[in-house]
Each structure stands twice: as C-alpha cells, then as structure tokens.
Protein backbone atom coordinates (compact mmCIF):
# COMPACT_ATOMS: atom_id res chain seq x y z
CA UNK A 1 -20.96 -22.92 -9.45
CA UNK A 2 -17.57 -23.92 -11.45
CA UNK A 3 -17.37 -26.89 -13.25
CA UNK A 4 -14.99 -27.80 -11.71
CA UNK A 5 -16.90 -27.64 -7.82
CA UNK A 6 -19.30 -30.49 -9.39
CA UNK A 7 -17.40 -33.16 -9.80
CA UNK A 8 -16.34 -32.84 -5.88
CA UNK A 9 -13.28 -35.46 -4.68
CA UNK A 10 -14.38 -38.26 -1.98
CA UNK A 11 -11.07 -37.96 0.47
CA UNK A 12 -11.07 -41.24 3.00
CA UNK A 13 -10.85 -39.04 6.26
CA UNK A 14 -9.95 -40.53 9.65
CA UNK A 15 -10.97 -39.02 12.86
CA UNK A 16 -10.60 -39.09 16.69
CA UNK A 17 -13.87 -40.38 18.34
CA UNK A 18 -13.59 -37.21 20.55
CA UNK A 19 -13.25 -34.44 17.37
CA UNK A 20 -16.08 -36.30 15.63
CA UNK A 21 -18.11 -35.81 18.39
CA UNK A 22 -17.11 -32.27 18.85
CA UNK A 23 -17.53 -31.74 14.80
CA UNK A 24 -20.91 -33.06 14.77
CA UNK A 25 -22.05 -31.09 17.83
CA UNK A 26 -21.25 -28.01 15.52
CA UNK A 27 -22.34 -29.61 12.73
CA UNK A 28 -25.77 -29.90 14.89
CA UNK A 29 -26.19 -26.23 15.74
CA UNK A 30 -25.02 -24.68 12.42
CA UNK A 31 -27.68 -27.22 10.78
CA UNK A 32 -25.28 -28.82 8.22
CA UNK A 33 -24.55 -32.23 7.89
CA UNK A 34 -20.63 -33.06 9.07
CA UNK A 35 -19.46 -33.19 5.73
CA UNK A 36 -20.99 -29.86 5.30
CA UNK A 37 -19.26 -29.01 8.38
CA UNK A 38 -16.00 -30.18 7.76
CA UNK A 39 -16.02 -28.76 4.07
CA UNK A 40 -17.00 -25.43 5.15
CA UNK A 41 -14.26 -25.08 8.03
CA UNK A 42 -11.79 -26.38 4.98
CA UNK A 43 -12.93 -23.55 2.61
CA UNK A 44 -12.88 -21.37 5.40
CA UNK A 45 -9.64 -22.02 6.68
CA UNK A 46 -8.14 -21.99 2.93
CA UNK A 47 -9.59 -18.50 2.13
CA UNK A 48 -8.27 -17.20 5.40
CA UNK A 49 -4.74 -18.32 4.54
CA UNK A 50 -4.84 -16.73 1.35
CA UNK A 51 -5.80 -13.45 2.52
CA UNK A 52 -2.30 -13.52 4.50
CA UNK A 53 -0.36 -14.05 1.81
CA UNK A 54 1.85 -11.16 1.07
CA UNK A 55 1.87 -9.95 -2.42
CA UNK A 56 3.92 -11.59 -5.36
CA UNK A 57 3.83 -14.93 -3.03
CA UNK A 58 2.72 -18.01 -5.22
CA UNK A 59 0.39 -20.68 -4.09
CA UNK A 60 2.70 -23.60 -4.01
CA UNK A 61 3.92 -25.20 -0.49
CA UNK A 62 7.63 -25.29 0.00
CA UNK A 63 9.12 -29.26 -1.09
C-alpha cells in the first residue's frame, strides 16, 4: 500500500435517503461496509475514466 493510501481523507458526504438505501443494499450483498462500498465504486469509476483517456491527454479537469 502507498504511503500515501494510509493517511485516507474523511470527505463529509450527503446522500438521498433512497441512494443510501440502495448503496447499502449493495453494500449488503458484496459484504463491505458502505464506505467500502462507496470507495470502491469511486476507485472504480476513476480507473475506468482513465482508461478512456486518449494518449498525450493530462489529468487535469478543464477551469
């Protein structure tokens, strides 16, 4: 693990009653805890968009 994956940030996150419910539901049957959940459809969703990237594109998000 990276040093820098140790010292993980605490983001306030707020929710609709409904997605929580569906989160933890998936959360349930994948038996991870919703933060587990939610950090592993993040990572997911982040390593997907960089594998569309075309080449010579940088990482930074247009101002």
């Amino acid at each position: 693990m990276k040093e820098t994956e140790k010292n993980k940030k605490q983001v306030p996150l707020r929710l609709s009653p409904s997605l929580y419910a569906e989160l933890m539901r998936w959360a349930e049957e994948d038996f991870r805890s919703l933060n587990g959940q939610i950090e592993f459809l993040l990572t997911d969703a982040v390593r997907k968009r960089k594998g569309k990237k075309g080449a010579g594109e940088g990482d930074e998000t247009p101002n």
